[in-house]
Protein backbone atom coordinates (compact mmCIF):
# COMPACT_ATOMS: atom_id res chain seq x y z
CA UNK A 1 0.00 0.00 0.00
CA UNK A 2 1.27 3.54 -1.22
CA UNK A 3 1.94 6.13 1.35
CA UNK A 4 -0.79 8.62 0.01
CA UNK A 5 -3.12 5.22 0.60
CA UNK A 6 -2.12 5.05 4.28
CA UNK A 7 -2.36 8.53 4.82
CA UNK A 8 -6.31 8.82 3.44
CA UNK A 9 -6.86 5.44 5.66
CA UNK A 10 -5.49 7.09 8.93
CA UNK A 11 -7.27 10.14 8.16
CA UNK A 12 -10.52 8.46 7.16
CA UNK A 13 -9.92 6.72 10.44
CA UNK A 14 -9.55 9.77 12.43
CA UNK A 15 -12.47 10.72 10.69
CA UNK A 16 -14.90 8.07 11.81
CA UNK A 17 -13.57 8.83 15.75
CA UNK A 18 -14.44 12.12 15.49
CA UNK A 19 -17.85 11.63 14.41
CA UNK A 20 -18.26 8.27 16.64
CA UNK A 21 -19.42 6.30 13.93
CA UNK A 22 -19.70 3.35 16.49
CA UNK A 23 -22.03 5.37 18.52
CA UNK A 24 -24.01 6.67 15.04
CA UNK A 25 -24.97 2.97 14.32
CA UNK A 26 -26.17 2.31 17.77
CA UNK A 27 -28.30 5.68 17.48
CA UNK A 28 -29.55 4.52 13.89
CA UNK A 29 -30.45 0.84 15.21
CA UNK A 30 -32.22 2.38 18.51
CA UNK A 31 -34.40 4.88 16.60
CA UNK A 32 -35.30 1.93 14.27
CA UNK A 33 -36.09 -1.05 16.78
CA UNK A 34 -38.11 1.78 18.92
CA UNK A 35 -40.27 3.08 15.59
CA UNK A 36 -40.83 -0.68 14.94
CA UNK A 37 -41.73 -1.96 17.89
CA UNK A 38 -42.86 0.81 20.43
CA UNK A 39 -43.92 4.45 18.63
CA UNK A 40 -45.35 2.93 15.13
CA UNK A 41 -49.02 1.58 14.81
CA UNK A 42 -49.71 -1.84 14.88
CA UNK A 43 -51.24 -1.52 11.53
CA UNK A 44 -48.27 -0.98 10.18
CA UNK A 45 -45.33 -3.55 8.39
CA UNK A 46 -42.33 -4.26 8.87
CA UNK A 47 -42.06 -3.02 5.22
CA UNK A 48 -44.21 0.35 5.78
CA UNK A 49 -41.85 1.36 8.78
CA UNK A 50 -38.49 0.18 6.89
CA UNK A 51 -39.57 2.21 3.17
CA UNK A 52 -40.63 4.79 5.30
CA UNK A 53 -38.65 7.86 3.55
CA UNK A 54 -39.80 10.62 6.05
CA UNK A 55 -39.17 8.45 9.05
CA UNK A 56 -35.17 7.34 6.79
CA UNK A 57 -34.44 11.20 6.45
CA UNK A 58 -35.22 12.01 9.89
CA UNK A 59 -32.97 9.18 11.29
CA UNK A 60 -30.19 10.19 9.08
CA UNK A 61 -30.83 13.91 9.72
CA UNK A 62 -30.40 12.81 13.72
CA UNK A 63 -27.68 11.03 12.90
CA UNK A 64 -25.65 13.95 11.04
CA UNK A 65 -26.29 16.64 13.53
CA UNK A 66 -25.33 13.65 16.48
CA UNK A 67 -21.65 13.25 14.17
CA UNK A 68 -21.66 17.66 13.33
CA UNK A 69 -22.19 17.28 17.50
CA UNK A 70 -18.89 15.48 18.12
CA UNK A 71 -17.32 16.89 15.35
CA UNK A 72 -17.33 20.77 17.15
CA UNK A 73 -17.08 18.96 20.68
CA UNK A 74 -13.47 17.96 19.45
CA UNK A 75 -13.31 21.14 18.42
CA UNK A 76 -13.49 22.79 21.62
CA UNK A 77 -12.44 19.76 23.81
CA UNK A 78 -8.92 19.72 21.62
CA UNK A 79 -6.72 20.50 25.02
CA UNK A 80 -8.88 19.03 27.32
CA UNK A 81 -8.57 15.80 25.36
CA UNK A 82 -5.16 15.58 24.87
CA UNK A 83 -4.54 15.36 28.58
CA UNK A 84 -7.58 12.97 29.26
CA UNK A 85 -6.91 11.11 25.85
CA UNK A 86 -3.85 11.68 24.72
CA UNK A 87 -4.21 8.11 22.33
CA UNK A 88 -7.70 8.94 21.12
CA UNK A 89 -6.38 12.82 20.45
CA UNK A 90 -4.02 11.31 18.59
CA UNK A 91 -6.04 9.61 16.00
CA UNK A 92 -8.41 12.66 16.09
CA UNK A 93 -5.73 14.91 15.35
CA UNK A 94 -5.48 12.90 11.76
CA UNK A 95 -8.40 15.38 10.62
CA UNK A 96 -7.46 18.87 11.50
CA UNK A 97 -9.17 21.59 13.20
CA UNK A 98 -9.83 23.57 10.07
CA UNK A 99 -11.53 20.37 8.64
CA UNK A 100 -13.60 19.86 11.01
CA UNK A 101 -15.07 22.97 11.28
CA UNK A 102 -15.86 22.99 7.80
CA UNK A 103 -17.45 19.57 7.40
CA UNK A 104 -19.32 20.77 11.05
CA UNK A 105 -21.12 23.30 8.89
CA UNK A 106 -21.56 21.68 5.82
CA UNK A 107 -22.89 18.17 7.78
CA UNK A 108 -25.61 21.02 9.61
CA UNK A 109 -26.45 22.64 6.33
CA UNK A 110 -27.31 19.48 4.66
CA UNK A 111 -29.28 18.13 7.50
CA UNK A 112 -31.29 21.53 7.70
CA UNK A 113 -32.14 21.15 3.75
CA UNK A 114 -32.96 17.61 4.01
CA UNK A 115 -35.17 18.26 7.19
CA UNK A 116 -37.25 20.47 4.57
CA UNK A 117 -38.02 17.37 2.54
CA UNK A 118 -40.08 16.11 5.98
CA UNK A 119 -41.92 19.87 6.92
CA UNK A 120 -41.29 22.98 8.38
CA UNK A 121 -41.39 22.14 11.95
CA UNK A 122 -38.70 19.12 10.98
CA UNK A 123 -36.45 22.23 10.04
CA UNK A 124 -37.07 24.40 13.31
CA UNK A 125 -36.87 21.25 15.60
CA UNK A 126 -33.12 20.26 14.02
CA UNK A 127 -31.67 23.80 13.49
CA UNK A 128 -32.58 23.91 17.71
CA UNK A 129 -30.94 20.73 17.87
CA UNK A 130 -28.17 21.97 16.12
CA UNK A 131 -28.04 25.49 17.78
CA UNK A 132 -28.64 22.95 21.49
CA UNK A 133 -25.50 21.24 20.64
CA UNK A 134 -23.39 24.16 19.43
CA UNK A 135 -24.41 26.02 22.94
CA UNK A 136 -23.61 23.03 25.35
CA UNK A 137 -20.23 22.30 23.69
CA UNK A 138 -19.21 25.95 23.76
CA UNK A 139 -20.67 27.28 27.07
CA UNK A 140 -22.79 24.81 28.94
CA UNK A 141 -20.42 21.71 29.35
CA UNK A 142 -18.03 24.27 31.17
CA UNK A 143 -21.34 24.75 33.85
CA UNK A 144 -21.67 22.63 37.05
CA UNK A 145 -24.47 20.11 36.71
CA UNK A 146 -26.61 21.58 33.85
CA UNK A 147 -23.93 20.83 31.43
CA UNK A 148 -24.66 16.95 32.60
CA UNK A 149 -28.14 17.38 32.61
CA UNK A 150 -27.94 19.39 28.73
CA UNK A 151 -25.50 16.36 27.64
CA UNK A 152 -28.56 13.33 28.69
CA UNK A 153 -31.15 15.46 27.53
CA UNK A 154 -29.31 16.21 23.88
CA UNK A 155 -28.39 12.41 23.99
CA UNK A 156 -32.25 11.92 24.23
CA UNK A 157 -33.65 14.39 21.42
CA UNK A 158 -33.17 11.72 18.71
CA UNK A 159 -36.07 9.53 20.21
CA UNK A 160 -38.50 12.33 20.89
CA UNK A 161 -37.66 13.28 17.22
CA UNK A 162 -39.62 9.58 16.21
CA UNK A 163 -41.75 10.34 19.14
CA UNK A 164 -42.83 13.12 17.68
CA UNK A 165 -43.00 11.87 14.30
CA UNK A 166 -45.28 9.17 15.12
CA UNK A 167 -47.40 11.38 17.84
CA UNK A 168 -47.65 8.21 20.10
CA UNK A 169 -48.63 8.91 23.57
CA UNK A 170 -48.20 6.59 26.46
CA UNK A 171 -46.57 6.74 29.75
CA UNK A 172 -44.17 3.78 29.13
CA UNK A 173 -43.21 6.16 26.26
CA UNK A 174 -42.03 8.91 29.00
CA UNK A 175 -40.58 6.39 31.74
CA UNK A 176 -38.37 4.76 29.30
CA UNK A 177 -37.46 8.02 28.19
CA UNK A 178 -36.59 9.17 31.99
CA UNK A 179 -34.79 5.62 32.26
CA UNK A 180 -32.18 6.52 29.53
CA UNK A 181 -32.21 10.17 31.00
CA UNK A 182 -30.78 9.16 34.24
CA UNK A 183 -29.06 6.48 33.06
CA UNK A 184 -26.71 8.88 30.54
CA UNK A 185 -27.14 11.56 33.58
CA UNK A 186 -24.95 8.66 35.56
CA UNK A 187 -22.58 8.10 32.91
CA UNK A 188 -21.87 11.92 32.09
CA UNK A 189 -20.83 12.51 35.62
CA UNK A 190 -18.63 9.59 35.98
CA UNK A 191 -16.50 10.79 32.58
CA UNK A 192 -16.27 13.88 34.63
CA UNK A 193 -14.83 11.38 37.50
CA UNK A 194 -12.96 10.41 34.46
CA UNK A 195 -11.68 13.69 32.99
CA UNK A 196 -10.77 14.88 36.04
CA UNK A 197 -7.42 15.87 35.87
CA UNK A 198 -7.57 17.96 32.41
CA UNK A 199 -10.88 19.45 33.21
CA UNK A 200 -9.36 20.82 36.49
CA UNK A 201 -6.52 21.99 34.12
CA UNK A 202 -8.95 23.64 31.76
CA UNK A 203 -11.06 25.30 34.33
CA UNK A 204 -13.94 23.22 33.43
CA UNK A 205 -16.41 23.68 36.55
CA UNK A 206 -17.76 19.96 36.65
CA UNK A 207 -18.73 18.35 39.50
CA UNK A 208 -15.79 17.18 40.91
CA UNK A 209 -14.00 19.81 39.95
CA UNK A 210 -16.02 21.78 42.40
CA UNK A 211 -17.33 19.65 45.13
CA UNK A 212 -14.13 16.84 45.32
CA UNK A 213 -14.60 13.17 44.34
CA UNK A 214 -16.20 11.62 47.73
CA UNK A 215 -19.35 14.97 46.96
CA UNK A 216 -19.66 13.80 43.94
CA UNK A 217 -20.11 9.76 44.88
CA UNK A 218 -22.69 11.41 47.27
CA UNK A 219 -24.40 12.89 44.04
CA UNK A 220 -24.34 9.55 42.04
CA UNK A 221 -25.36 7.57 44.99
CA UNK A 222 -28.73 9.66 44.73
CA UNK A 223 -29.12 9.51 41.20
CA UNK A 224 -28.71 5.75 41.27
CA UNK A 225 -31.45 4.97 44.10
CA UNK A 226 -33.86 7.30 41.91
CA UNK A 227 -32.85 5.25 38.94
CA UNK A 228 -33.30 1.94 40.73
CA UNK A 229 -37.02 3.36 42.38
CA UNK A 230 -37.54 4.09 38.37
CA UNK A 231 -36.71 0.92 37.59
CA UNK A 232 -38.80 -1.25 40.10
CA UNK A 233 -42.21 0.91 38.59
CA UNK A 234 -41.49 -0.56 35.39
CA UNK A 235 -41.32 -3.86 36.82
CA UNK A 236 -44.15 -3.29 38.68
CA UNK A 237 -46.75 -1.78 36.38
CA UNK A 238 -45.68 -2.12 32.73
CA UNK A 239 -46.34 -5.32 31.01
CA UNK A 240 -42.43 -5.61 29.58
CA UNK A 241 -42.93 -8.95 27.78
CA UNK A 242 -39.54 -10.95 27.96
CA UNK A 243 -37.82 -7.36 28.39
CA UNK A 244 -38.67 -7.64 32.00
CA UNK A 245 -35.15 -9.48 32.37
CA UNK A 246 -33.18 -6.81 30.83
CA UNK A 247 -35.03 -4.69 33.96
CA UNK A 248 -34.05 -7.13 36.33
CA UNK A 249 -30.04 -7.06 34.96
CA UNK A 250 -30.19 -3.09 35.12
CA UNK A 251 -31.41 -3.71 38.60
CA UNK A 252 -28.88 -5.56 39.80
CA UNK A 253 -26.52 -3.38 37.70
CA UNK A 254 -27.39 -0.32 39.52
CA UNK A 255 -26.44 -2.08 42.86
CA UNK A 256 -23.52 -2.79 41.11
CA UNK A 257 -22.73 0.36 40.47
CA UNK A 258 -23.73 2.08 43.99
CA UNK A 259 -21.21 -0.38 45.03
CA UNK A 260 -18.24 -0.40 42.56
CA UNK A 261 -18.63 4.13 42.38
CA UNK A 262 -17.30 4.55 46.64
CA UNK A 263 -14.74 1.47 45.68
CA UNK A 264 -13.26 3.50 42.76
CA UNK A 265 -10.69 5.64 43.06
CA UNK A 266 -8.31 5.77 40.07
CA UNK A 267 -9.35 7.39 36.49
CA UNK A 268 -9.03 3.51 35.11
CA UNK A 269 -11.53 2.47 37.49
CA UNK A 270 -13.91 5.21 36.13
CA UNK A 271 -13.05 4.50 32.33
CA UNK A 272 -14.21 0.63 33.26
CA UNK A 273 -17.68 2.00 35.05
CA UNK A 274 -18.30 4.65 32.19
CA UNK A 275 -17.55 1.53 29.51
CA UNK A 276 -20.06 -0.93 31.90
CA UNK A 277 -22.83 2.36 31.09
CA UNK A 278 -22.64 2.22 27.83
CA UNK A 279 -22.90 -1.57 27.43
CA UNK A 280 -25.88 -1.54 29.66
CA UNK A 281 -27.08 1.12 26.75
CA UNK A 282 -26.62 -1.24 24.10
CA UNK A 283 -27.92 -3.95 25.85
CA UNK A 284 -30.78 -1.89 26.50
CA UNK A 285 -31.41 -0.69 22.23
CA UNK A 286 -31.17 -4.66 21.55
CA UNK A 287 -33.34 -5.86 24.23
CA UNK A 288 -36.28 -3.87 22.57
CA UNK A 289 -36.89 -6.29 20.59
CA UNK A 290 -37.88 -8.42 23.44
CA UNK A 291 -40.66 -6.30 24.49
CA UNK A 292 -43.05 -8.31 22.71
CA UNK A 293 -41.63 -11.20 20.74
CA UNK A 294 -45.37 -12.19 18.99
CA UNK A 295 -45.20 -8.21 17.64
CA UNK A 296 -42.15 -9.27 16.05
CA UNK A 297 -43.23 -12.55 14.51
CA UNK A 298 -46.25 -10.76 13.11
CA UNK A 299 -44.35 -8.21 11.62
CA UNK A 300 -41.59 -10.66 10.01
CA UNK A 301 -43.48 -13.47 8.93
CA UNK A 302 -47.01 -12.27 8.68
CA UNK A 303 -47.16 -8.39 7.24
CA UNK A 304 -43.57 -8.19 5.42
């Protein structure tokens, strides 16, 4: 392989960090399995969700202002990063700053004109998302708890975008969004646990940067018992189909976590319970598909 080949490899590869195209896929898949099998109709197909074109542009539209999103969080994070990532910075650094500012507002620009295929409103709710994004990575982030809170509740807007979309209404709807809310909520605070050192270096005023570690255990202690309270009402009045086990794992992986948070102490420790978050995430996307296996069938065998 020639040099000039290796060189658009490692920068296509920087590329794809940047953007998180692992996490992109998982986003994708999640908005799919949840408008097949929780927000669309039972009327409709397999097929009628699947050659949906509104419902295809609005998932890709999430997904390019999600990837413009990380793209301008590099952007400002650059220093930050290099102390709390110095491997990862490394392999972002392949695409440089200048490039990634441009493809951030080129990646915006097309999502905005694509979002006028779907309506109006499609184009006022993305250019806030867009605008939402662009405010938390340059001001918000640096704020003490609401720059947590603004992180879960960006990491959220993709599903009320499909919510929306399909103007379904139930309060399962709203508890599994407040689920994923506090379960990102967790994991945003412990990558502050995480990023500790060159947030403290960059005058970021997180949580621990401001009240110490053991204040902030105190914090995610709380968060975890409302989490786990959260948890036991979905067990208790929600019909979860074979889903209910996925429940009973986050359950025992909260008391996991209460546990493994006051034992931690190092920023490897906190990379490991951040990592455990976002299988439980992924877990969580696949194990919608469990909710209610005779939907599925139905929709495979029956209406495809």
């Amino acid at each position: 392989m020639s040099e000039s080949n290796k060189s658009v490899l490692y920068k296509l590869a920087g590329l794809f960090f940047s953007i998180r195209g692992y996490n992109l896929i998982i986003i994708v898949l999640a908005q799919y399995l949840a408008a097949i099998f929780i927000l669309s109709p039972d009327e409709l197909t397999l097929s009628d969700v699947l050659l949906d074109v509104n419902l295809f542009i609005l998932v890709l539209c999430n997904a390019l202002v999600i990837a413009s999103g990380y793209l301008i969080n590099s952007f400002y994070d650059s220093e930050k990063d290099l102390i709390n990532k110095p491997y990862k910075t490394f392999l972002d650094n392949a695409v440089s700053q200048q490039t990634k500012l441009s493809l951030y507002f080129i990646i915006n620009f097309v999502s905005v004109v694509l979002a006028s295929y779907i309506s109006f409103r499609a184009v006022l709710f993305f250019s806030g998302f867009i605008f939402g994004i662009w405010l938390y990575s340059h001001k918000l982030k640096r704020i003490t708890f609401l720059g947590n809170v603004v992180a879960a509740l960006l990491a959220i807007t993709p599903f009320f975008a499909v919510f929306i979309y399909y103007k379904h209404v139930e309060n399962i709807i709203f508890f599994h969004a407040s689920f994923l809310f506090l379960l990102i909520l967790i994991r945003e605070i412990i990558k502050d646990l995480e990023s500790l050192k060159g947030d403290f270096a960059q005058d970021y005023k997180t949580i621990p940067v401001i009240y110490g570690e053991q204040q902030t255990k105190l914090i995610l202690s709380s968060l975890i018992g409302v989490a786990v309270i959260i948890n036991g009402l979905f067990l208790y009045f929600f019909n979860l189909g074979y889903m209910v086990y996925y429940f009973y794992l986050s359950f025992l992986a909260y008391i996991a976590l209460g546990i493994l948070v006051w034992i931690s102490s190092k920023k490897v420790h906190f990379r490991i319970l951040h990592n455990l978050l976002k299988l439980l995430i992924v877990v969580g996307v696949f194990s919608i598909l469990l909710i209610d296996v005779d939907l599925i069938l139905r929709k495979v065998l029956l209406k495809l």
